[in-house]
Protein backbone atom coordinates (compact mmCIF):
# COMPACT_ATOMS: atom_id res chain seq x y z
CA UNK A 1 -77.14 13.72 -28.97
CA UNK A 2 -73.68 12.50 -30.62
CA UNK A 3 -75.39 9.68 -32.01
CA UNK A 4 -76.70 9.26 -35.97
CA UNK A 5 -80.71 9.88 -37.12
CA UNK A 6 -82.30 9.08 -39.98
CA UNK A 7 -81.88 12.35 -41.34
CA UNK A 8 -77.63 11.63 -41.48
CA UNK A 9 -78.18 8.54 -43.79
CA UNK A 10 -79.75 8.21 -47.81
CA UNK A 11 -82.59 6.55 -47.82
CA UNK A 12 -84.16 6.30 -51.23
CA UNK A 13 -84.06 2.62 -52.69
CA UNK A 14 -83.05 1.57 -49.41
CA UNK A 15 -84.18 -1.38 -47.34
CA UNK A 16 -84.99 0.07 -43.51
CA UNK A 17 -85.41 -1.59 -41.05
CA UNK A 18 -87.50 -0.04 -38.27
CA UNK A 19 -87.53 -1.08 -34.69
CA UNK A 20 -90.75 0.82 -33.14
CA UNK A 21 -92.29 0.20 -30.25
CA UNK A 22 -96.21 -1.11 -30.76
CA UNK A 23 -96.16 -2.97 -27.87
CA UNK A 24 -100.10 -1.26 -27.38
CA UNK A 25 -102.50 -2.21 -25.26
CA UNK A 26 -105.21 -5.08 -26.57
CA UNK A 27 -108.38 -6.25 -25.90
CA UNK A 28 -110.47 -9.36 -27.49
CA UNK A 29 -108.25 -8.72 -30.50
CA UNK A 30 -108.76 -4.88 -30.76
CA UNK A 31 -106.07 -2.13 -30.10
CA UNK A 32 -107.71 0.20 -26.82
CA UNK A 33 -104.66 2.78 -27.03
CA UNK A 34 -102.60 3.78 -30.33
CA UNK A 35 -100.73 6.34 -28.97
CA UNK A 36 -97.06 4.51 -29.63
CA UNK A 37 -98.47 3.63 -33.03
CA UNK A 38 -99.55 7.15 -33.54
CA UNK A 39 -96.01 8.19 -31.94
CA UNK A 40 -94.00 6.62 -34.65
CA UNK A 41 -95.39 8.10 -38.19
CA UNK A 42 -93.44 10.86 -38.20
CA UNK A 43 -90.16 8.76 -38.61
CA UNK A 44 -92.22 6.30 -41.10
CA UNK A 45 -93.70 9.52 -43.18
CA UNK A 46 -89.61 10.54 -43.34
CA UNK A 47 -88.55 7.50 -44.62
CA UNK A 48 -91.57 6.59 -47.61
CA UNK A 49 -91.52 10.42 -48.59
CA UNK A 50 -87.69 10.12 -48.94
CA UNK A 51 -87.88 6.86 -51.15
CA UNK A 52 -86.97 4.62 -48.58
CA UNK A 53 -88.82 1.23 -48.06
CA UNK A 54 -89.91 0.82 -44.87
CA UNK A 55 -89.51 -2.73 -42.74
CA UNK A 56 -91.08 -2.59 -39.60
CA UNK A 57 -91.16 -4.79 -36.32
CA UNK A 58 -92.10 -4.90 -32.88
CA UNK A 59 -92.42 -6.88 -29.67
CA UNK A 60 -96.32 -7.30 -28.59
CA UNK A 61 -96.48 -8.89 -24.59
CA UNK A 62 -94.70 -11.62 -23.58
CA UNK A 63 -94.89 -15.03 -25.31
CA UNK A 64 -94.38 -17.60 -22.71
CA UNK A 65 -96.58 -20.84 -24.82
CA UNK A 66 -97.87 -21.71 -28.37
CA UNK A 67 -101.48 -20.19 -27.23
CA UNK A 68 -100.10 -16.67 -26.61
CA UNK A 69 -99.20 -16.47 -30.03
CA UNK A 70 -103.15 -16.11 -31.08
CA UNK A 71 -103.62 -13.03 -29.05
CA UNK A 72 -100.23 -11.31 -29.49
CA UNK A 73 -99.93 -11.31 -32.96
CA UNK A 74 -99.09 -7.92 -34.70
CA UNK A 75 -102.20 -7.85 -37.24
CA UNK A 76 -104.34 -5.36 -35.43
CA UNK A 77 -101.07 -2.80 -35.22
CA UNK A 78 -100.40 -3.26 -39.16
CA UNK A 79 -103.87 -2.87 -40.02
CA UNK A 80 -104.45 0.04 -37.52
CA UNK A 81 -100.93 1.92 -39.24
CA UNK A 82 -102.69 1.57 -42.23
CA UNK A 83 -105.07 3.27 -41.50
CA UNK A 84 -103.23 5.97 -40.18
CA UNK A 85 -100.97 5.89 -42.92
CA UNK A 86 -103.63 6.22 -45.84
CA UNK A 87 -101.57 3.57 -47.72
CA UNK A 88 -101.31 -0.11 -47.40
CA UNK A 89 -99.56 -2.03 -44.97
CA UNK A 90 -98.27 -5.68 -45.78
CA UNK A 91 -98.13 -7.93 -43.15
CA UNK A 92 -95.99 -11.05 -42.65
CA UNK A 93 -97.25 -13.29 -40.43
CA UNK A 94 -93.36 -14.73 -39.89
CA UNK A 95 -90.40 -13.90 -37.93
CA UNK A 96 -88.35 -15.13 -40.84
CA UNK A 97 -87.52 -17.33 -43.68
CA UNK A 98 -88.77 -17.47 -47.27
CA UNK A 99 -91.99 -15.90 -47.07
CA UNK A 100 -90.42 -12.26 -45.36
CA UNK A 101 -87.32 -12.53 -47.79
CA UNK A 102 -89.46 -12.98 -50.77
CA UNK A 103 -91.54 -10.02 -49.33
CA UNK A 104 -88.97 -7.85 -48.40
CA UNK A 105 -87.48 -8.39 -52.17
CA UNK A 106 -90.69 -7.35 -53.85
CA UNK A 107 -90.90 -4.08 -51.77
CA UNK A 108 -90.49 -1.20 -53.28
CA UNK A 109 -90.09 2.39 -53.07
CA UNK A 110 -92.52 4.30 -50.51
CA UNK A 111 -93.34 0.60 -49.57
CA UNK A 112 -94.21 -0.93 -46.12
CA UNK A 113 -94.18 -4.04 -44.41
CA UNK A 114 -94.36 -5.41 -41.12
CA UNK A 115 -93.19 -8.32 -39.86
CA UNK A 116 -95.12 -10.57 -36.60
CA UNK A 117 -94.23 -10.36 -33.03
CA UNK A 118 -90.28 -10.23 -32.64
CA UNK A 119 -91.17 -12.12 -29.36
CA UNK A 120 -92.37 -15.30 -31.07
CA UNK A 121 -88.74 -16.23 -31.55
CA UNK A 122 -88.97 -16.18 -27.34
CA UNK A 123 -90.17 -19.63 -27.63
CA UNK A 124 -86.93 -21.24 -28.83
CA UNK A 125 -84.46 -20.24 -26.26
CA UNK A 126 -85.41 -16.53 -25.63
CA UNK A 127 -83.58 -15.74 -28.83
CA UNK A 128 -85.05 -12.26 -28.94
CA UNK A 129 -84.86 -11.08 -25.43
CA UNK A 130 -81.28 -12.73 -24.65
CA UNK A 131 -80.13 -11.26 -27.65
CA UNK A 132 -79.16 -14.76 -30.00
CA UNK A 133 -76.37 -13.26 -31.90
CA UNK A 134 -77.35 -15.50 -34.82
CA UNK A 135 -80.73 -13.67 -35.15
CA UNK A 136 -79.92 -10.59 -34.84
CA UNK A 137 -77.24 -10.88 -37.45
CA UNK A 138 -80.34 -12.54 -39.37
CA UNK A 139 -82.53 -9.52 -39.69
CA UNK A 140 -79.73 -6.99 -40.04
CA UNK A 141 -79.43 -9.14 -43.44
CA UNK A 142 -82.77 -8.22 -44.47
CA UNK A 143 -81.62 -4.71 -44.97
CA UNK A 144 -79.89 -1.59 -45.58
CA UNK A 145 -79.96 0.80 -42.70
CA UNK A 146 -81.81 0.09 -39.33
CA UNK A 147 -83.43 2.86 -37.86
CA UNK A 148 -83.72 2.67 -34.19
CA UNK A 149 -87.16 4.36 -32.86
CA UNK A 150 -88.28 2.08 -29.86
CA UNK A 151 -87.62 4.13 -27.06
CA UNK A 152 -89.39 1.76 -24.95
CA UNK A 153 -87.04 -1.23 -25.09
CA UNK A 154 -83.97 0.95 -25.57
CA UNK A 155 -83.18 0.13 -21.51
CA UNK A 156 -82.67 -3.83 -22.63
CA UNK A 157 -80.25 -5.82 -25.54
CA UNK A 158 -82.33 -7.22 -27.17
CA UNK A 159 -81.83 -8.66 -31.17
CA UNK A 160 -84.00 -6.49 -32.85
CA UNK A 161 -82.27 -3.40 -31.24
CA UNK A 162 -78.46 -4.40 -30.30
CA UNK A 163 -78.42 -7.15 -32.02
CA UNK A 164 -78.66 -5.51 -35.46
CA UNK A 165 -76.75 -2.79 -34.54
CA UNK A 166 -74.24 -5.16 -34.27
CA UNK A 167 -74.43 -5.99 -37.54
CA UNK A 168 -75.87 -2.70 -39.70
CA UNK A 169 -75.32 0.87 -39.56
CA UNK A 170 -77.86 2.07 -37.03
CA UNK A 171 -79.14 5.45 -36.54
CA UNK A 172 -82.08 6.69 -33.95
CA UNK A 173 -85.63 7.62 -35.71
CA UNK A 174 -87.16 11.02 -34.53
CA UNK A 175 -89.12 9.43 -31.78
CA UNK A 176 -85.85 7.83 -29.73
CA UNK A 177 -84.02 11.52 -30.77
CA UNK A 178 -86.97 13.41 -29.25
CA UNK A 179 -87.04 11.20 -26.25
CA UNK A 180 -83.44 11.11 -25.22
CA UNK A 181 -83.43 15.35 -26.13
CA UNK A 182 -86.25 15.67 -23.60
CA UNK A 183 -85.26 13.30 -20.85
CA UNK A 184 -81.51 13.91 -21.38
CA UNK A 185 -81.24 17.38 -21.05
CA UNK A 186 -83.87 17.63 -18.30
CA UNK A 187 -81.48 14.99 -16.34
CA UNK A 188 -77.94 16.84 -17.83
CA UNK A 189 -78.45 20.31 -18.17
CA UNK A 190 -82.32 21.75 -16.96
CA UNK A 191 -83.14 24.95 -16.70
CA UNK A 192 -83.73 25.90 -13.15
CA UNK A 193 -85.71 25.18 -10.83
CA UNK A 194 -86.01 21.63 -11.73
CA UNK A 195 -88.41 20.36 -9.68
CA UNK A 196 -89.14 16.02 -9.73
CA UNK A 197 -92.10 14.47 -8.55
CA UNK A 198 -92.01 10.44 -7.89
CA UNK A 199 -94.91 8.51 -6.80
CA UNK A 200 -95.87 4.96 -7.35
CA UNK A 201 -96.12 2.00 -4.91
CA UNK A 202 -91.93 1.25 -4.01
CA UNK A 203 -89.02 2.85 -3.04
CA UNK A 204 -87.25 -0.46 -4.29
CA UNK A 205 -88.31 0.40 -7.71
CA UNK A 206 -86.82 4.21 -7.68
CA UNK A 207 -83.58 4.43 -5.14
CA UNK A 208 -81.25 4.63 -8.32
CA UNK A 209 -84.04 7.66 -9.70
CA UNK A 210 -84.21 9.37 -6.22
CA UNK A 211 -80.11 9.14 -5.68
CA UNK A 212 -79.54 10.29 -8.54
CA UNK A 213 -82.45 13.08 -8.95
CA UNK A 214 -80.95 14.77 -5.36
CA UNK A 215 -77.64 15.17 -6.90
CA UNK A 216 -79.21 16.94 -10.16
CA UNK A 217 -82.76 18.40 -8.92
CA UNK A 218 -83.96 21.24 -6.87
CA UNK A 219 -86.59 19.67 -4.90
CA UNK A 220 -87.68 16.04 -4.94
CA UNK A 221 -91.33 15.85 -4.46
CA UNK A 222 -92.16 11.85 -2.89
CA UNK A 223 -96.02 10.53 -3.28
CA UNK A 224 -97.83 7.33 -3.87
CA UNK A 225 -97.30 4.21 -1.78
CA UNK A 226 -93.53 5.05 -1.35
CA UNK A 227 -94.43 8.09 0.59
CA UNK A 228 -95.01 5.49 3.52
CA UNK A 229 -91.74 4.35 3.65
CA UNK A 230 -90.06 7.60 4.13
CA UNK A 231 -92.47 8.97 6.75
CA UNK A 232 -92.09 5.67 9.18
CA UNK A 233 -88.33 6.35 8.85
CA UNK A 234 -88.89 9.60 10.39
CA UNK A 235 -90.40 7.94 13.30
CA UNK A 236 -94.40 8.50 12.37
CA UNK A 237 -97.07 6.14 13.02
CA UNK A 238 -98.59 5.11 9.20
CA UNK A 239 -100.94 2.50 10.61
CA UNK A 240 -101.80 -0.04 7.85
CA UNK A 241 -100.13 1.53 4.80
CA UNK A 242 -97.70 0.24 2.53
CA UNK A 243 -94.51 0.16 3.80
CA UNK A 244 -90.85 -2.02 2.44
CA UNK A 245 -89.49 -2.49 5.99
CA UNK A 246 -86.39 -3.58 4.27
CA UNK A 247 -85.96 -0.25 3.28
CA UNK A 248 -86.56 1.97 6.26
CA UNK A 249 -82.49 2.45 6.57
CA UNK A 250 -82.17 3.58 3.03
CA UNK A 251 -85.22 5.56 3.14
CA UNK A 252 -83.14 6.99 6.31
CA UNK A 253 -80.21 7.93 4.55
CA UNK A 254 -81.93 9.74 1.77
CA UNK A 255 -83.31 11.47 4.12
CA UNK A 256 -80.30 12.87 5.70
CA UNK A 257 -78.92 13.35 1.82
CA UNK A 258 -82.00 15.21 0.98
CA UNK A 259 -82.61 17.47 3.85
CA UNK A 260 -85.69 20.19 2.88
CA UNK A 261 -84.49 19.24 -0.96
CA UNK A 262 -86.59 16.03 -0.04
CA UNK A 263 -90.40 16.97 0.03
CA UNK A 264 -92.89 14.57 2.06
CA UNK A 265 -96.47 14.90 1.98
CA UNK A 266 -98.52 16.66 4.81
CA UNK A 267 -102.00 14.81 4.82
CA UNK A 268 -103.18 11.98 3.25
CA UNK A 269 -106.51 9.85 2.36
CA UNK A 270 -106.92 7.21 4.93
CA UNK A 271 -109.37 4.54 4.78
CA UNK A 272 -109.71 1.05 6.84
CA UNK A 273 -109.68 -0.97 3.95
CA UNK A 274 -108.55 -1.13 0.42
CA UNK A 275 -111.57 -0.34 -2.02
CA UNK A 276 -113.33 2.44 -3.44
CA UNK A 277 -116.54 1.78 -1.47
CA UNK A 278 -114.85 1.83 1.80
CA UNK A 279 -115.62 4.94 3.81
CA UNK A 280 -112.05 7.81 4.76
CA UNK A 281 -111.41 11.03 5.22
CA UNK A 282 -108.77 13.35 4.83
CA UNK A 283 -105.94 13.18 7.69
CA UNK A 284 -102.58 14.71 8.69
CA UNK A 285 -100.02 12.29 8.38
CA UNK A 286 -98.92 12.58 12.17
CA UNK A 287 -102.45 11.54 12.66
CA UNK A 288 -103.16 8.20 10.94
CA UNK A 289 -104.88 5.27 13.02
CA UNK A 290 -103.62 1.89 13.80
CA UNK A 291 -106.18 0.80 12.09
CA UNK A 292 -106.08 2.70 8.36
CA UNK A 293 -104.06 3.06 5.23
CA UNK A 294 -103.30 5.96 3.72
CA UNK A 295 -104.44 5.42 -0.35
CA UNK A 296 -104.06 9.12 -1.76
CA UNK A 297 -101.95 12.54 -0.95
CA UNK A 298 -104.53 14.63 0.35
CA UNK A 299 -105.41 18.53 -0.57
CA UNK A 300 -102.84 20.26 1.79
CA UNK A 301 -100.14 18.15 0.26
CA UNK A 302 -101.16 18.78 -3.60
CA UNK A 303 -101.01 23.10 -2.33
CA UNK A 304 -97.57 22.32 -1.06
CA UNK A 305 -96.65 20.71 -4.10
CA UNK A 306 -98.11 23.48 -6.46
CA UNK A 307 -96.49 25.95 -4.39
CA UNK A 308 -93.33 24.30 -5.00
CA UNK A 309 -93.50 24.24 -9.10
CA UNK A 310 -94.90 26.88 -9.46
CA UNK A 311 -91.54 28.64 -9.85
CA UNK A 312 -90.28 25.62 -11.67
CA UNK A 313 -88.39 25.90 -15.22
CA UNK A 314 -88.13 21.95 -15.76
CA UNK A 315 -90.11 19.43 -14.56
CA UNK A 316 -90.01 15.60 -14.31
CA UNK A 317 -92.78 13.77 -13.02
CA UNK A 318 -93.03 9.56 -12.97
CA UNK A 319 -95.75 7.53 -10.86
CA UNK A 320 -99.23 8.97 -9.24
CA UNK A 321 -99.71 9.97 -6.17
CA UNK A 322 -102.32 7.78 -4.99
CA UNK A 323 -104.30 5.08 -6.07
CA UNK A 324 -105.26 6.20 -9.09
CA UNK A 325 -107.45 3.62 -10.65
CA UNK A 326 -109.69 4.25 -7.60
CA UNK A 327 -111.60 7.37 -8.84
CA UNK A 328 -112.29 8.12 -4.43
CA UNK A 329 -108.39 7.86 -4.06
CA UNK A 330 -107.65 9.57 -7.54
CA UNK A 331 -107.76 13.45 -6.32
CA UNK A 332 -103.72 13.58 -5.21
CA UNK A 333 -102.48 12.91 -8.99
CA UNK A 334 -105.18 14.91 -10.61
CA UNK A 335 -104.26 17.70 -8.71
CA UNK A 336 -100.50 17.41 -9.22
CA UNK A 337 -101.55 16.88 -13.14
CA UNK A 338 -103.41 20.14 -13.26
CA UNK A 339 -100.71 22.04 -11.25
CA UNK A 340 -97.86 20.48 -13.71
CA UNK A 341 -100.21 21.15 -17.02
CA UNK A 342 -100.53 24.62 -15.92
CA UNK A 343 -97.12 26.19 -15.50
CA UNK A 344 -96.03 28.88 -18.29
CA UNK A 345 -92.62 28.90 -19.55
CA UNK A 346 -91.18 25.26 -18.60
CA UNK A 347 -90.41 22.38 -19.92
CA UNK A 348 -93.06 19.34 -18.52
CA UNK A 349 -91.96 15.76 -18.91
CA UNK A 350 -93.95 12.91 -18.01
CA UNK A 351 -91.99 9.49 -17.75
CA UNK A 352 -94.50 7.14 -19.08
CA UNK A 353 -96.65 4.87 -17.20
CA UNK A 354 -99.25 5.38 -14.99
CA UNK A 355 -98.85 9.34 -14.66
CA UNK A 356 -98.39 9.23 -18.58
CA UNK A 357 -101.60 7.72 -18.66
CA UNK A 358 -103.27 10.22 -15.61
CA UNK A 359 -102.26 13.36 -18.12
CA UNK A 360 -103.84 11.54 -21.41
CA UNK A 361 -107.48 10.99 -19.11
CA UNK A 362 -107.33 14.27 -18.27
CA UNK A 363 -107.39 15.83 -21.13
CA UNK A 364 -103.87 17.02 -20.20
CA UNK A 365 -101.57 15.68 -22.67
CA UNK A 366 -101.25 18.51 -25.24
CA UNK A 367 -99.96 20.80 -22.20
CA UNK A 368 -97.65 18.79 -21.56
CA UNK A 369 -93.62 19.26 -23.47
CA UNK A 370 -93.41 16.03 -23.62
CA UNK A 371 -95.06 12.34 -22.86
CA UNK A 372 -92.52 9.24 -23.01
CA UNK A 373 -93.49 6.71 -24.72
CA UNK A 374 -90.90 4.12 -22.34
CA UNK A 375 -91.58 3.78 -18.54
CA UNK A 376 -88.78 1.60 -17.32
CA UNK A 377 -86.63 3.41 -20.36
CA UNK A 378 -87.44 6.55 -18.98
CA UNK A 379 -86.80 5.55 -15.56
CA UNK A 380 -83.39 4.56 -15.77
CA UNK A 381 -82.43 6.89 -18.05
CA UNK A 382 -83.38 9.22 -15.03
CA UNK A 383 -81.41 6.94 -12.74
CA UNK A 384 -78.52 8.13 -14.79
CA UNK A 385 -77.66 4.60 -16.84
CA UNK A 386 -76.60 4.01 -20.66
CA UNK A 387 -79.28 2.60 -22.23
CA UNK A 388 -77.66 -0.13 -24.63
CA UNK A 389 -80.17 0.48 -27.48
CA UNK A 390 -78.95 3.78 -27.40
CA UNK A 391 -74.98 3.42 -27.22
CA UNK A 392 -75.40 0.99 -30.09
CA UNK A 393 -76.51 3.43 -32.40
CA UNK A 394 -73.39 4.77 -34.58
CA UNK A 395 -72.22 8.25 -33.56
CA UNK A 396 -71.88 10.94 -35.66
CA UNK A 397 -68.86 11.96 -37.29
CA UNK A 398 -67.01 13.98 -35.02
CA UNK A 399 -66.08 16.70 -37.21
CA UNK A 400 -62.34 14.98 -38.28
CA UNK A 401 -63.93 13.79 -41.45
CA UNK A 402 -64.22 10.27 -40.37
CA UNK A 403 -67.43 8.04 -41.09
């Protein structure tokens, strides 16, 4: 990566900003998953044991009234850091003005604070997510350096990523380095076989991925609802299961770009109606009733897919296979989890979401080289686009002596 980290800048008696990404799962107040919390203290340990004093902020949810603000405040994920951290974390419940300033000037060395939900300033204007010049220039005043470690919104301009970079030197924390390492290289220069699996419900929502995954991967391995799509473009009968008819001549022509690169399932789990209780059974996909749905790869498909990676060197794997959240239609991606978690000698990546969350249920995660914390990051960082939260970061010298 030709772009700076926090190890390329001083940091003691500095202000730093820190974009991270604690956008975490809540309920009734209370944080269910701190995994992106957890994800960012190595870059906050760096900067505190290095002097620096650390200013951090995050998005929480969307903020679309006044009465969101109660339940996507950033409290819980300052209180829970704390605790992580062993030290105390002070929390401003502002966005700005004189209360953060006067906070931010007290600060000092090995110091944090966090600052509320950079959403909140969604309410006048989408000044955040539409990236309000103005603002961002505002909290690039409020310090020093801005460290960059929010992998998850680095797909989007927003003002507390671009926007500040606009206005402040801007380097990547270790999380955004790891991330763009891992994903990067698998996508740029993997060692071989590289083998990607794509589930998940649409085609729609991965044609850029799947283009652009033929021209760099081995095999392509298709599951989840998407699967659908592909096999009715080949002429088969898939009875009531998902299927974007709009996309049956695209599905066509990946096809003929893919040829045996493109791996469809064999079988599936078909059921007559969409619920766990419902009754199904196991079926070949040339053999699906008018009547039924198919809700889950089936066994033969998950062998063919092991078979597949089991040579593999890098791997790539975003969306389950099946239904997941349906423990009766949950077998496809467990299987493909356990046959991924496996393999000796290459490099695993999960691309967040759903599949992210499969590994951590499973006990799977630490087998895994790496987890990303960003789905829709990760995802078109696959599909082969600059992410602007990443080009906005300044690049390293390139060896002329320049700065």
């Amino acid at each position: 990566m030709n772009k700076k980290t926090v190890k390329d800048v001083e940091l003691n008696g500095k202000k730093v900003l820190v974009r991270v990404d604690f956008n975490v799962p809540m309920k009734d107040g209370k944080i269910t998953n701190d995994n992106r919390i957890v994800a960012a203290l190595p870059t906050i340990k760096y900067i505190l044991e290095n002097g620096g004093r650390a200013i951090l902020f995050s998005h929480l949810g969307k903020i679309k009234s006044e009465e969101d603000k109660a339940s996507k405040s950033l409290r819980p994920a300052a209180e829970r850091l704390a605790e992580l951290l062993g030290q105390d974390v002070k929390f401003i419940p502002e966005t700005r003005g004189a209360e953060l300033e006067a906070a931010i000037a007290e600060l000092k060395d090995g110091e944090v604070l966090m600052f509320e939900n950079t959403r909140f300033e969604d309410l006048d204007g989408k000044k955040e997510s539409k990236n309000d010049p103005e603002l961002g220039k505002y909290w690039a005043s409020l310090g020093d350096i801005f460290v960059n470690d929010a992998f998850g919104t680095a797909h989007r301009a927003h003002a507390s990523n671009v926007g500040i970079s606009a206005n402040l030197e801007a380097v990547a924390g270790f999380l955004l380095e790891k991330e763009i390492e891992f994903i990067g290289g698998a996508v740029d220069a993997p060692q071989r076989p590289m083998v990607a699996i794509l589930g998940g419900a649409k085609v729609s929502d991965k044609i850029g991925v799947i283009e652009n995954l033929l021209d760099k991967a081995d095999k392509v391995l298709v599951g989840g609802g998407m699967m659908f799509t592909f096999l009715k473009a080949q002429g088969k009968n898939i009875g009531k299961s998902l299927c974007e008819e709009d996309k049956l001549e695209l599905a066509k022509a990946l096809l003929e770009k893919g040829g045996d690169k493109l791996v469809l399932p064999i079988d599936t789990v078909a059921a007559k109606e969409f619920s766990n209780d419902t009754e199904f059974r196991v079926v070949s996909v040339d053999a699906l009733a008018d009547d039924e749905m198919g809700l889950d790869v089936g066994p033969a498909t998950v062998e063919l897919f092991s078979n597949v990676l089991k040579d593999a060197k890098t791997v790539v794997w975003n969306g389950p296979m099946g239904v997941f959240e349906m423990s009766n239609f949950a077998k496809g991606t467990i299987g493909v989890c356990e046959a991924i978690a496996n393999l000796e000698g290459a490099i695993t990546i999960i691309g967040g979401g759903d599949s992210a969350a499969a590994a951590m249920q499973l006990g799977y995660a630490d087998k895994f080289s790496h987890i990303s914390t960003g789905g829709g990051a990760s995802l078109e960082y696959l599909e082969g686009k600059e992410l602007p939260g990443v080009a906005s970061l300044s690049d390293k010298c390139c060896g002329c002596g320049c700065k």
